[in-house]
N, C-alpha and C. Protein backbone atom coordinates (compact mmCIF):
# COMPACT_ATOMS: atom_id res chain seq x y z
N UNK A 1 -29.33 -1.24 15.13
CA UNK A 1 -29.54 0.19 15.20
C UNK A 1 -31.03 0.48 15.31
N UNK A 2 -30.84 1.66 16.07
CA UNK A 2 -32.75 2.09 16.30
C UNK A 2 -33.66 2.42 15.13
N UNK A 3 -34.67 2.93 15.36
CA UNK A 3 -35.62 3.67 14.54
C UNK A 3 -34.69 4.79 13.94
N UNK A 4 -34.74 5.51 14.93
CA UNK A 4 -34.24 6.72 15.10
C UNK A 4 -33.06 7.34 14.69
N UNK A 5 -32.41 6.10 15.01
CA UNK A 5 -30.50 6.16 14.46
C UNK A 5 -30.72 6.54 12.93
N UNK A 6 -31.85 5.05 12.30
CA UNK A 6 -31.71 5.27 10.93
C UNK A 6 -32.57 6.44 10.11
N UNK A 7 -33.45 7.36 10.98
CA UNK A 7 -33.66 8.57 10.16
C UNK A 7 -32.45 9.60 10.26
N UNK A 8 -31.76 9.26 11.41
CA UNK A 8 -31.04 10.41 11.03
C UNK A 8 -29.79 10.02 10.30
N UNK A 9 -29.63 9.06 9.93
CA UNK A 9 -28.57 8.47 8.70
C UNK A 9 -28.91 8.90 7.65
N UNK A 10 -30.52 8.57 7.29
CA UNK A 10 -30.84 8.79 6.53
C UNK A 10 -30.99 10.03 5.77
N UNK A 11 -31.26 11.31 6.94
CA UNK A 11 -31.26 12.57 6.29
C UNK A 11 -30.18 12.94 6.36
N UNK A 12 -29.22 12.59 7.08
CA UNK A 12 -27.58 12.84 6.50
C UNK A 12 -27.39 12.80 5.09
N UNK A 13 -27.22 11.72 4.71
CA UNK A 13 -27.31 10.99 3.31
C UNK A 13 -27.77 11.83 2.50
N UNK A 14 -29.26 12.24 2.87
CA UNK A 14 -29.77 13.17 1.75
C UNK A 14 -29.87 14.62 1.65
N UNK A 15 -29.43 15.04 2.92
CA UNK A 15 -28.82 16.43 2.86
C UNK A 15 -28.19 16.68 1.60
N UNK A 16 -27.28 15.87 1.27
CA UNK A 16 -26.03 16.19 0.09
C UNK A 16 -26.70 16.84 -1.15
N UNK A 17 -28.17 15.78 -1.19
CA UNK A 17 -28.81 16.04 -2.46
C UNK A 17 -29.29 17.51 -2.06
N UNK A 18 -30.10 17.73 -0.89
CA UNK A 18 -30.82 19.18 -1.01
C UNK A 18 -29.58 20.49 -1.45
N UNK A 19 -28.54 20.20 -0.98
CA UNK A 19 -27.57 21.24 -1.04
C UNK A 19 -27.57 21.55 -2.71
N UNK A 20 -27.08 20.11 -3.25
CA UNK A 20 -26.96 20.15 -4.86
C UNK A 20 -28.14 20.74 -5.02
N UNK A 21 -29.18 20.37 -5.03
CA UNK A 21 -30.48 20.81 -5.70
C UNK A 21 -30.41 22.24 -5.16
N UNK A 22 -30.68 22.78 -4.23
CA UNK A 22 -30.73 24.48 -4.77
C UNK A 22 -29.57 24.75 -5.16
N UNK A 23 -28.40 24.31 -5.39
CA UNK A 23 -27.69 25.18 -6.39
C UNK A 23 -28.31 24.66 -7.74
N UNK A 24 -28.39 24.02 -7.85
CA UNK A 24 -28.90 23.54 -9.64
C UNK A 24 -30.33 23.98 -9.79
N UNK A 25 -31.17 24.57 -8.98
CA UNK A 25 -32.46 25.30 -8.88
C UNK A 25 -32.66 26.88 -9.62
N UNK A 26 -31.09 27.22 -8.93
CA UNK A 26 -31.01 28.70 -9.49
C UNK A 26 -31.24 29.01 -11.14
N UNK A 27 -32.77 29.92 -10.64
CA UNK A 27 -33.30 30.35 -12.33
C UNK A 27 -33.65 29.29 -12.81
N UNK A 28 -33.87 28.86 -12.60
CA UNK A 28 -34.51 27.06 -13.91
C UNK A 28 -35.78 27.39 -14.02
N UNK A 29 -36.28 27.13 -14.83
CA UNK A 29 -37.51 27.77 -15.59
C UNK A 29 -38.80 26.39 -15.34
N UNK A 30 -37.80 25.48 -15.31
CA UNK A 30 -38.73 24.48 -15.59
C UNK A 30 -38.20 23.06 -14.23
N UNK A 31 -38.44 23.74 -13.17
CA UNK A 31 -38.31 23.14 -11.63
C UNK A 31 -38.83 21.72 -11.73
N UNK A 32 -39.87 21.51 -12.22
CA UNK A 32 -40.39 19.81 -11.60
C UNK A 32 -39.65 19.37 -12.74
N UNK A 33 -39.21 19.51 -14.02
CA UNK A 33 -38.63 18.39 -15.05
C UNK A 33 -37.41 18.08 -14.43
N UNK A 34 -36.58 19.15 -13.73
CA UNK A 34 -35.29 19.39 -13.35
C UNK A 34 -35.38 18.37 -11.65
N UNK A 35 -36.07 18.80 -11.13
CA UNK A 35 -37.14 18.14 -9.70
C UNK A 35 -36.49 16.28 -10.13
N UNK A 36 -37.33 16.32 -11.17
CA UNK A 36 -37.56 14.99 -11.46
C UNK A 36 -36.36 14.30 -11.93
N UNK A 37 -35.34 14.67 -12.95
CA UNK A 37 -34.16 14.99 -12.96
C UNK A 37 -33.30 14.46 -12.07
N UNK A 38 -33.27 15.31 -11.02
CA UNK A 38 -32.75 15.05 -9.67
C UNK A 38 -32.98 14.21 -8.55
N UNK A 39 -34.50 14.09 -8.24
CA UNK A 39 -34.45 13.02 -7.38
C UNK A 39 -34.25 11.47 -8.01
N UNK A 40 -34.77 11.48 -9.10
CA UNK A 40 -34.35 9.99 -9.62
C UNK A 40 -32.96 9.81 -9.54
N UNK A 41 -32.04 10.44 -10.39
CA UNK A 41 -30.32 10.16 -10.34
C UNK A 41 -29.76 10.28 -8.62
N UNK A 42 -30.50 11.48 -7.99
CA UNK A 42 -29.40 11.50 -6.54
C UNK A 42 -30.25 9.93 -5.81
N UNK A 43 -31.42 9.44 -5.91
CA UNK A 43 -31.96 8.70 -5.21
C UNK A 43 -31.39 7.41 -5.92
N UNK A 44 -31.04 7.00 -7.31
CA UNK A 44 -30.43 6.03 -7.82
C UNK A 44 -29.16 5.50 -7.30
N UNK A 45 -28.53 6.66 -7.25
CA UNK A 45 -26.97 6.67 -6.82
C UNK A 45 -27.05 6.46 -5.46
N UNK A 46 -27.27 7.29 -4.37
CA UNK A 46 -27.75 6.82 -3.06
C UNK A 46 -27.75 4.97 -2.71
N UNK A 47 -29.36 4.89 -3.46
CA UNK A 47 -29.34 3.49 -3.00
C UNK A 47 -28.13 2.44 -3.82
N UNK A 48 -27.21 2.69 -4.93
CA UNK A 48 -26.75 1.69 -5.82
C UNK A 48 -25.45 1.82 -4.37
N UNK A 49 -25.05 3.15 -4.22
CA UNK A 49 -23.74 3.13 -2.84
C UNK A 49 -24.01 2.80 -2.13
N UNK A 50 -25.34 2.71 -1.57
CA UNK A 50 -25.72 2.27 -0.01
C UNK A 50 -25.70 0.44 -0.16
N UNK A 51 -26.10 0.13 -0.70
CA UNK A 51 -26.18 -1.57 -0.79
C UNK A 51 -25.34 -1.54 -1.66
N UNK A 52 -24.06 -1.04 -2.52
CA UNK A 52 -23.27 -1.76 -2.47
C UNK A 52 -22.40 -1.72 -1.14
N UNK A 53 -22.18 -0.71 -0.10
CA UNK A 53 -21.37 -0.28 0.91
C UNK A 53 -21.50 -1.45 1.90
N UNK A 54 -22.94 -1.81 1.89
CA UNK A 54 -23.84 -2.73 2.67
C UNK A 54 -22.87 -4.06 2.16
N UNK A 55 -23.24 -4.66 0.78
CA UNK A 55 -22.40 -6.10 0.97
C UNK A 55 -21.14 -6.07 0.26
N UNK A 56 -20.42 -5.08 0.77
CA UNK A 56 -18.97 -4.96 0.61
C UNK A 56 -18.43 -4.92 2.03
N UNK A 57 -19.49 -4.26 2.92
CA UNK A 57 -18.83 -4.66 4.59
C UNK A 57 -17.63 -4.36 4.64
N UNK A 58 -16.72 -4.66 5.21
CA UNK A 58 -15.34 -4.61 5.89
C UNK A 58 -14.32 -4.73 4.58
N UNK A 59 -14.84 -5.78 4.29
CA UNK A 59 -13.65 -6.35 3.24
C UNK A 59 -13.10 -5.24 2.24
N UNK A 60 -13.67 -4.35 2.11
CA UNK A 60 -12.84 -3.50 1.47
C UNK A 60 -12.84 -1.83 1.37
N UNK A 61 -13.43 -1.57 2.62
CA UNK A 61 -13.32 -0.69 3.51
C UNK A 61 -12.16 0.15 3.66
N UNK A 62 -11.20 -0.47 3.97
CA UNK A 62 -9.72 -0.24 3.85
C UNK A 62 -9.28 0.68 2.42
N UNK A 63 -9.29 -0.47 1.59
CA UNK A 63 -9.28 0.39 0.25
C UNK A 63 -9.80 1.91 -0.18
N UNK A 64 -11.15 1.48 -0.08
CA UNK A 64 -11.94 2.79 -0.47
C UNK A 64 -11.94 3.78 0.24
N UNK A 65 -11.54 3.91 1.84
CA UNK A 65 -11.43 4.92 2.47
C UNK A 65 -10.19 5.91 2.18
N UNK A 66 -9.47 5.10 1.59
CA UNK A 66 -7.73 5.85 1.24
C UNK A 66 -8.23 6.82 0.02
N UNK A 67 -8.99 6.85 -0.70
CA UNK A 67 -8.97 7.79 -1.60
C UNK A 67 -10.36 8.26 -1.71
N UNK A 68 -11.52 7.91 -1.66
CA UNK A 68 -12.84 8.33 -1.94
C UNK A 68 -13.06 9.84 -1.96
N UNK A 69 -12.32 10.42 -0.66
CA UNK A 69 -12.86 11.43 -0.55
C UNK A 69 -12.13 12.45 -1.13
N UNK A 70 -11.00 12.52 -1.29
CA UNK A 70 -9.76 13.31 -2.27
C UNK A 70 -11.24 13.54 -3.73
N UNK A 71 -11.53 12.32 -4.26
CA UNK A 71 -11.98 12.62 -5.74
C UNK A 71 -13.38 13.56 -5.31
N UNK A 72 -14.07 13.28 -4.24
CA UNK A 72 -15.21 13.75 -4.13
C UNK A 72 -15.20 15.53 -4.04
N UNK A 73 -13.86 15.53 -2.96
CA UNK A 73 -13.86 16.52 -2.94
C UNK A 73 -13.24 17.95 -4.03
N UNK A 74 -12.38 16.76 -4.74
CA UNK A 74 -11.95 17.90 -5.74
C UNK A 74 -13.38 17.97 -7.03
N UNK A 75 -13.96 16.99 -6.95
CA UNK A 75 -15.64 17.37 -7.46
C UNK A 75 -16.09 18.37 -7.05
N UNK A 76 -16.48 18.38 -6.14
CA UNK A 76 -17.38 19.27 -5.64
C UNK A 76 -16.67 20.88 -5.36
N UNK A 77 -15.46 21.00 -5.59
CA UNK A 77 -14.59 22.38 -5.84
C UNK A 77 -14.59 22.98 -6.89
N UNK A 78 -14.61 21.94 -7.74
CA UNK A 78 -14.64 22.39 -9.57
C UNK A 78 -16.16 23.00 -9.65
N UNK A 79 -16.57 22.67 -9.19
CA UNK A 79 -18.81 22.98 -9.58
C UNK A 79 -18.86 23.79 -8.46
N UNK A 80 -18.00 24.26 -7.56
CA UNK A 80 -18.12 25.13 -6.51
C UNK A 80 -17.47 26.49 -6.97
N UNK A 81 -16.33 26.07 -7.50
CA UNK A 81 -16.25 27.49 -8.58
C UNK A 81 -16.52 27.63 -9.44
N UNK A 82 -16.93 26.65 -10.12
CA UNK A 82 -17.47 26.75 -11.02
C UNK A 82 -18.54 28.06 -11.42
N UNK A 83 -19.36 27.87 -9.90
CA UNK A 83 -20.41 28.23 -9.86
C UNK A 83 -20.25 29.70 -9.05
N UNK A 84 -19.57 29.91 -8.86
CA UNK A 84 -19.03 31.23 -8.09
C UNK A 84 -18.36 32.37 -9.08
N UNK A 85 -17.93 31.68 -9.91
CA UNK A 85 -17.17 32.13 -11.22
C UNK A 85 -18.64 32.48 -12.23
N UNK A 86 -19.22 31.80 -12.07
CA UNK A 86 -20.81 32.21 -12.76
C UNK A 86 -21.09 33.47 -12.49
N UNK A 87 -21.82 33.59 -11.35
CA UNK A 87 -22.02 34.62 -10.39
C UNK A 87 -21.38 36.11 -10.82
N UNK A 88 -20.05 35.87 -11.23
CA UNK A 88 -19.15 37.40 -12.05
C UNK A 88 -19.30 37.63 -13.21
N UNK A 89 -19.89 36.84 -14.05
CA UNK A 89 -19.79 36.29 -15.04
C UNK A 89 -20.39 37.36 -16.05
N UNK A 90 -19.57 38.27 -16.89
CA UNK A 90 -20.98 38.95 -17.51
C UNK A 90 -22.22 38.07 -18.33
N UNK A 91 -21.91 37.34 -18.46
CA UNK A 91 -22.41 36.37 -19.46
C UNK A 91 -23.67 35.55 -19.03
N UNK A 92 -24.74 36.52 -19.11
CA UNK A 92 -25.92 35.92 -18.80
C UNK A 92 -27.06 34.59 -19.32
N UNK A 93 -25.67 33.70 -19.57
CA UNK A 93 -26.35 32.17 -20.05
C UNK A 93 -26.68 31.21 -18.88
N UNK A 94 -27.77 30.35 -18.91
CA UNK A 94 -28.18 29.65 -17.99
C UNK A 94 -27.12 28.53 -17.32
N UNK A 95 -27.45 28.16 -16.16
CA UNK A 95 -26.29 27.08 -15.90
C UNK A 95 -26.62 25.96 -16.62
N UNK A 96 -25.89 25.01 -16.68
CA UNK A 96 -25.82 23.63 -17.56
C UNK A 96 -26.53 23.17 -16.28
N UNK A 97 -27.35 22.36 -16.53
CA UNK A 97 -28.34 21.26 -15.64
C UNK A 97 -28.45 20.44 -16.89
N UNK A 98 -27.83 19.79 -17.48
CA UNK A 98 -27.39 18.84 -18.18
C UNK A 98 -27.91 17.60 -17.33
N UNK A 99 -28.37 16.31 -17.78
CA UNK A 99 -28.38 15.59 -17.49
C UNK A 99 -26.99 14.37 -17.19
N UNK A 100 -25.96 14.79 -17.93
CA UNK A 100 -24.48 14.32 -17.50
C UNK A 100 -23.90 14.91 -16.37
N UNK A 101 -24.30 16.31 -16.38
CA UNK A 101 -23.96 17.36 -15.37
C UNK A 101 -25.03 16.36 -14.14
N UNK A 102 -26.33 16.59 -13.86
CA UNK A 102 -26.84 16.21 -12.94
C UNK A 102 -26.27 14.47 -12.43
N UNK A 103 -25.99 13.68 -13.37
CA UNK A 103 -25.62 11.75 -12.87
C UNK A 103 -24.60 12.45 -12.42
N UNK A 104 -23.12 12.86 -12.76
CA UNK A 104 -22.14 13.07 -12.13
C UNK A 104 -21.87 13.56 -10.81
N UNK A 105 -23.12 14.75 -10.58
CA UNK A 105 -23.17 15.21 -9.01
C UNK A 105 -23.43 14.01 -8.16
N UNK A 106 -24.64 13.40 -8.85
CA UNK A 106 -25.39 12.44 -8.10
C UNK A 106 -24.37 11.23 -7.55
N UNK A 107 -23.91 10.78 -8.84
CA UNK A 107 -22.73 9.83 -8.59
C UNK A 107 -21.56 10.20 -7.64
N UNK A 108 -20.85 11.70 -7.50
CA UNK A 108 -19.41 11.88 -6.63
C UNK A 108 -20.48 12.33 -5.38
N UNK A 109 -21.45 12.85 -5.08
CA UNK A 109 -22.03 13.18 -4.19
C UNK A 109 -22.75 11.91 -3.08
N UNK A 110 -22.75 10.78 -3.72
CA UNK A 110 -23.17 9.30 -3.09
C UNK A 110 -22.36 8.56 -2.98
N UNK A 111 -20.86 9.29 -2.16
CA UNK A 111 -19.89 8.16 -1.73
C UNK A 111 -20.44 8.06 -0.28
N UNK A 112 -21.03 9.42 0.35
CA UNK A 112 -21.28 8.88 1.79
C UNK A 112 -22.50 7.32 1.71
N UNK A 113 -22.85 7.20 0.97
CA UNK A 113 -23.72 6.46 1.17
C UNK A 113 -23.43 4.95 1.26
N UNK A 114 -22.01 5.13 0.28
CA UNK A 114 -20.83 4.05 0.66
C UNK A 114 -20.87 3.21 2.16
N UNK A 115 -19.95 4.27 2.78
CA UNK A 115 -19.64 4.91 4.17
C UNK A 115 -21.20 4.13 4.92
N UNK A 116 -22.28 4.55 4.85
CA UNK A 116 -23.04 4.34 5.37
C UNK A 116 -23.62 2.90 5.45
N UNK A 117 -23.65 2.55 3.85
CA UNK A 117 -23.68 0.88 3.90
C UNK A 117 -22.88 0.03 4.44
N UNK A 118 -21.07 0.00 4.78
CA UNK A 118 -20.97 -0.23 5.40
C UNK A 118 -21.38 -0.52 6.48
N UNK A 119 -21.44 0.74 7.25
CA UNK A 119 -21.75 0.83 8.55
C UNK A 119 -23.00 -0.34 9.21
N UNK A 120 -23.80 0.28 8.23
CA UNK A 120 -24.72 -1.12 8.29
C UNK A 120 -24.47 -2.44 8.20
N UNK A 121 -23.89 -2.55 7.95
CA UNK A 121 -23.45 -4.18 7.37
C UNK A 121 -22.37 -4.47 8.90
N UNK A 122 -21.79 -3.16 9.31
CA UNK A 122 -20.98 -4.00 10.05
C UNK A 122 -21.71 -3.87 11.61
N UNK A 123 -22.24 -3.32 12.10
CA UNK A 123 -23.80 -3.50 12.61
C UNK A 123 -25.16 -4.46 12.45
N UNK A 124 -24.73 -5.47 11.71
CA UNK A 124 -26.15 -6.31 11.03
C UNK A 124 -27.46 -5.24 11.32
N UNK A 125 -27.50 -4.23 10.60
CA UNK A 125 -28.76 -3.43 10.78
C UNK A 125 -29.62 -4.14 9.30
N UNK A 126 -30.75 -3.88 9.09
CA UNK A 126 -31.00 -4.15 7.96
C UNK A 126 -31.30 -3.14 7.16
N UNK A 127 -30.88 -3.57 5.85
CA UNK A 127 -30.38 -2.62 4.90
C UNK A 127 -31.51 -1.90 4.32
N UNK A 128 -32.58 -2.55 4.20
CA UNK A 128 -34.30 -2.35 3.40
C UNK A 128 -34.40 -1.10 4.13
N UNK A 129 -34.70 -1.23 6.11
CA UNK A 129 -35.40 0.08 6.10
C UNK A 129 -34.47 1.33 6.02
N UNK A 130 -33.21 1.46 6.14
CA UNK A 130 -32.54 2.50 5.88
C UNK A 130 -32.68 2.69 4.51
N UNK A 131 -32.41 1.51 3.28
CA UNK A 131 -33.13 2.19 1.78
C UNK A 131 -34.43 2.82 1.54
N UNK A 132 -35.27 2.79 2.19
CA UNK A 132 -36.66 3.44 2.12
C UNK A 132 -36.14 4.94 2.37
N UNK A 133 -35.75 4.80 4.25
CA UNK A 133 -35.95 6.21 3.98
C UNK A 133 -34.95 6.91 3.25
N UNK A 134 -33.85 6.79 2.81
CA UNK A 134 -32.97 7.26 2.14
C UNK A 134 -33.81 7.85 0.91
N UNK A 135 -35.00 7.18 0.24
CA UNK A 135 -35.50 6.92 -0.82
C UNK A 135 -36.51 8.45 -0.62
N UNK A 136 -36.95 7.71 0.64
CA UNK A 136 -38.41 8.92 0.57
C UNK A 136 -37.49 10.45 1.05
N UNK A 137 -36.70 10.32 1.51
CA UNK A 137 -35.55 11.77 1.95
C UNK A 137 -35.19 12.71 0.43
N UNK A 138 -34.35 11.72 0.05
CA UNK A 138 -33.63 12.12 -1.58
C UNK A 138 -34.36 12.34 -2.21
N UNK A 139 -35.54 12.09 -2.45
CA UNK A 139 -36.93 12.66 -3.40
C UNK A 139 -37.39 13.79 -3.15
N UNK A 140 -37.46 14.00 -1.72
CA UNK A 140 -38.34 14.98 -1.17
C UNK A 140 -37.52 16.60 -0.94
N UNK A 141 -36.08 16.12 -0.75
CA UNK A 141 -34.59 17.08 -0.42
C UNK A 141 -34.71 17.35 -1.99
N UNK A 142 -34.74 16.56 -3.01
CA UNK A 142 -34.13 17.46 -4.32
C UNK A 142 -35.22 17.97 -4.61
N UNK A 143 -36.86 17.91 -4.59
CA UNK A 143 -37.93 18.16 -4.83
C UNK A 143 -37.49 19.66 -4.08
N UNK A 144 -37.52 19.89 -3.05
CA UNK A 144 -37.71 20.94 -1.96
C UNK A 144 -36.16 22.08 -2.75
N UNK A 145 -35.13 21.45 -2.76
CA UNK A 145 -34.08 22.07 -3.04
C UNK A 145 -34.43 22.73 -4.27
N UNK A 146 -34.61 22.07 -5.66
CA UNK A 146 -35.07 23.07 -6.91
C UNK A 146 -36.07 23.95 -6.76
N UNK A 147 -36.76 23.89 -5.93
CA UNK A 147 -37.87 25.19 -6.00
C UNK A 147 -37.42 26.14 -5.13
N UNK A 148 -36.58 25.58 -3.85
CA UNK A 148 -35.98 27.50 -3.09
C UNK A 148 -34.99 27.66 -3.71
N UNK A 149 -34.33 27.01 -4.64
CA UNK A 149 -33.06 27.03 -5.02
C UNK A 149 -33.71 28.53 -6.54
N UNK A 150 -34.81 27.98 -7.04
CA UNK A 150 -35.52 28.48 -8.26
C UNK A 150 -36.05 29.97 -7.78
N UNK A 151 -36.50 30.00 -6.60
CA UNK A 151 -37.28 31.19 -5.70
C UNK A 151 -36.81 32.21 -5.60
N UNK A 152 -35.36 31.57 -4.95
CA UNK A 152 -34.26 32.52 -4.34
C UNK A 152 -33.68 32.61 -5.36
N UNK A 153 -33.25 32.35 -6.59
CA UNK A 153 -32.05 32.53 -7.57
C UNK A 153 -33.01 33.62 -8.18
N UNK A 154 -33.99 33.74 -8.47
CA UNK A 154 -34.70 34.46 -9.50
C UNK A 154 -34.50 36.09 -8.77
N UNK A 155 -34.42 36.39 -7.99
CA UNK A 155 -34.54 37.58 -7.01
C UNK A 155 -33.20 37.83 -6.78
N UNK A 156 -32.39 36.74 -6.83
CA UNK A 156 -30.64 37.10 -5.78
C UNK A 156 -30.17 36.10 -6.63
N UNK A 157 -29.97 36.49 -7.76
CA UNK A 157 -28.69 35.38 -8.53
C UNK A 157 -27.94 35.13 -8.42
N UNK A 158 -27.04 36.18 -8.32
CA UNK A 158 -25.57 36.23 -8.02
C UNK A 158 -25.03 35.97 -6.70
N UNK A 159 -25.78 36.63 -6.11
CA UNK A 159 -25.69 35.84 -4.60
C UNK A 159 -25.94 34.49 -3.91
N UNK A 160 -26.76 34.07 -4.75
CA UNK A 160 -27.44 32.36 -4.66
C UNK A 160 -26.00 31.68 -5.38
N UNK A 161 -25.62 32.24 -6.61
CA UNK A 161 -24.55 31.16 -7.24
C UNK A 161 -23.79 31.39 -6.33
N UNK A 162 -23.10 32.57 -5.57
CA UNK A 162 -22.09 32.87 -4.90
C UNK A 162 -22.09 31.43 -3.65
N UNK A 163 -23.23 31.84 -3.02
CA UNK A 163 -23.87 30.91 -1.18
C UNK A 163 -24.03 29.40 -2.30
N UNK A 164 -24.27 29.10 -3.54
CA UNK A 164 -24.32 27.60 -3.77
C UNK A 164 -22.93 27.28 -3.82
N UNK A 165 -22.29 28.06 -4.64
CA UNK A 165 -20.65 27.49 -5.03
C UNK A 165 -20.17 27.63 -3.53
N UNK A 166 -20.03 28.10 -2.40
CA UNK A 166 -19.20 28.35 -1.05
C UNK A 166 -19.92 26.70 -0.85
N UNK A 167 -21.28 26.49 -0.60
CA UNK A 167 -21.92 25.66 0.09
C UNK A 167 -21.18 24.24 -0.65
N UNK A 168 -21.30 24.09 -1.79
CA UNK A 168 -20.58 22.93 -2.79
C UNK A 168 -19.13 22.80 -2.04
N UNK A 169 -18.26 23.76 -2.34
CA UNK A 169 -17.01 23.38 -1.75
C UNK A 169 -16.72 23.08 -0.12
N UNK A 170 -17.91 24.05 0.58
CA UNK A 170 -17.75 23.69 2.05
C UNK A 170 -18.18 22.00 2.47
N UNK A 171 -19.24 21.27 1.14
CA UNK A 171 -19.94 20.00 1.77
C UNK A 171 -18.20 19.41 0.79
N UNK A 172 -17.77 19.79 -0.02
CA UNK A 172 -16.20 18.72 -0.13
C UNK A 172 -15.27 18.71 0.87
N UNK A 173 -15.05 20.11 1.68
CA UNK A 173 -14.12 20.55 2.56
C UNK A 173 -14.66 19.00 3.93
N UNK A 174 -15.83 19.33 4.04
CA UNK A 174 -16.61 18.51 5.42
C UNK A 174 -16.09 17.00 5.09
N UNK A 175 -16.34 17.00 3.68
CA UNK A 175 -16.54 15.52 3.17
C UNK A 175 -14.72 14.91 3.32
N UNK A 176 -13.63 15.88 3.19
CA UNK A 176 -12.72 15.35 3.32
C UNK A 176 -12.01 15.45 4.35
N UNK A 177 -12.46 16.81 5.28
CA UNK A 177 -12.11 16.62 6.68
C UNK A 177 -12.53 15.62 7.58
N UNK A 178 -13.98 14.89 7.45
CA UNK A 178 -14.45 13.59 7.97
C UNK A 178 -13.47 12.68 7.75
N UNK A 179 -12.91 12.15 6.63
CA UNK A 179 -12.18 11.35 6.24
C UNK A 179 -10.47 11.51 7.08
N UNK A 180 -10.00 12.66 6.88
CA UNK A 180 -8.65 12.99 7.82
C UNK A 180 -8.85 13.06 9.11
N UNK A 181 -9.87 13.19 9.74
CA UNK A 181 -9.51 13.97 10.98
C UNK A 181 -10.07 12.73 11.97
């Protein structure tokens, strides 16, 4: 695979994180702890799916494609209304940006990266430079995501939880229509 192929794998991959990150941006008081937070766990998870996807190759491909995306996606529905259900909410308490809350996104949100290691593997691409940029992407996407996510929530709350929770369930909807269709 080219140069080229693998940036844009790569910002595939880490799209997922920018999406999460401005929803988990909204109102956070304290953006770079949360920043930091985030790119470490979505960039952990990333690379632990991507090289394992990588030397799991074919062999069990089969398997994991039959269900991966069912769980991902009913993830990302629950925190999609979750977060929409916020939004009505009289109840003006902050969202949970929990650090269990944040590994769990990170973790159901880095099956594509699965998907992707594969791919590599069954391509003999090498795996290093697609982990870089995956690396320098996912840092820079959750970095970028908590602060418009923080910008825009502070001004349009309800509307930000509303456009994060649609956006959450639309990247499960994508994530499991890829898989069926």
């Amino acid at each position: 695979m080219s140069l080229p192929y693998l940036i844009f794998l790569a910002l595939g991959v880490s799209l997922d994180s920018f999406a999460i990150a401005v929803c988990k941006g909204i109102g956070e008081k304290k953006p770079f702890k949360l920043g930091t937070m985030c790119a470490i766990s979505f960039t952990i998870f990333q690379l632990i799916m991507l090289t394992l996807g990588y030397f799991l190759g074919q062999t069990l491909e089969n398997y994991i494609d039959k269900f991966d995306h069912y769980i991902v996606f009913a993830v990302l529905l629950i925190f999609g209304l979750n977060m929409i259900k916020e939004a009505f909410s009289k109840d003006n308490k902050k969202q949970n940006n929990s650090i269990l809350g944040i590994i769990l996104l990170a973790f159901f949100s880095s099956f594509d990266s699965l998907g992707v290691g594969i791919t590599l593997a069954i391509f003999d691409t090498n795996l290093w430079i697609c982990a870089g940029l995956v690396c320098v992407f996912t840092i820079s996407f959750s970095f970028a995501g908590i602060y418009i996510g923080k910008y825009f929530g502070e001004k349009h709350k309800k509307i930000a939880c509303i456009i994060g929770g649609v956006i959450l369930i639309a990247l499960g909807i994508k994530i499991l229509c890829d898989h069926l269709i």
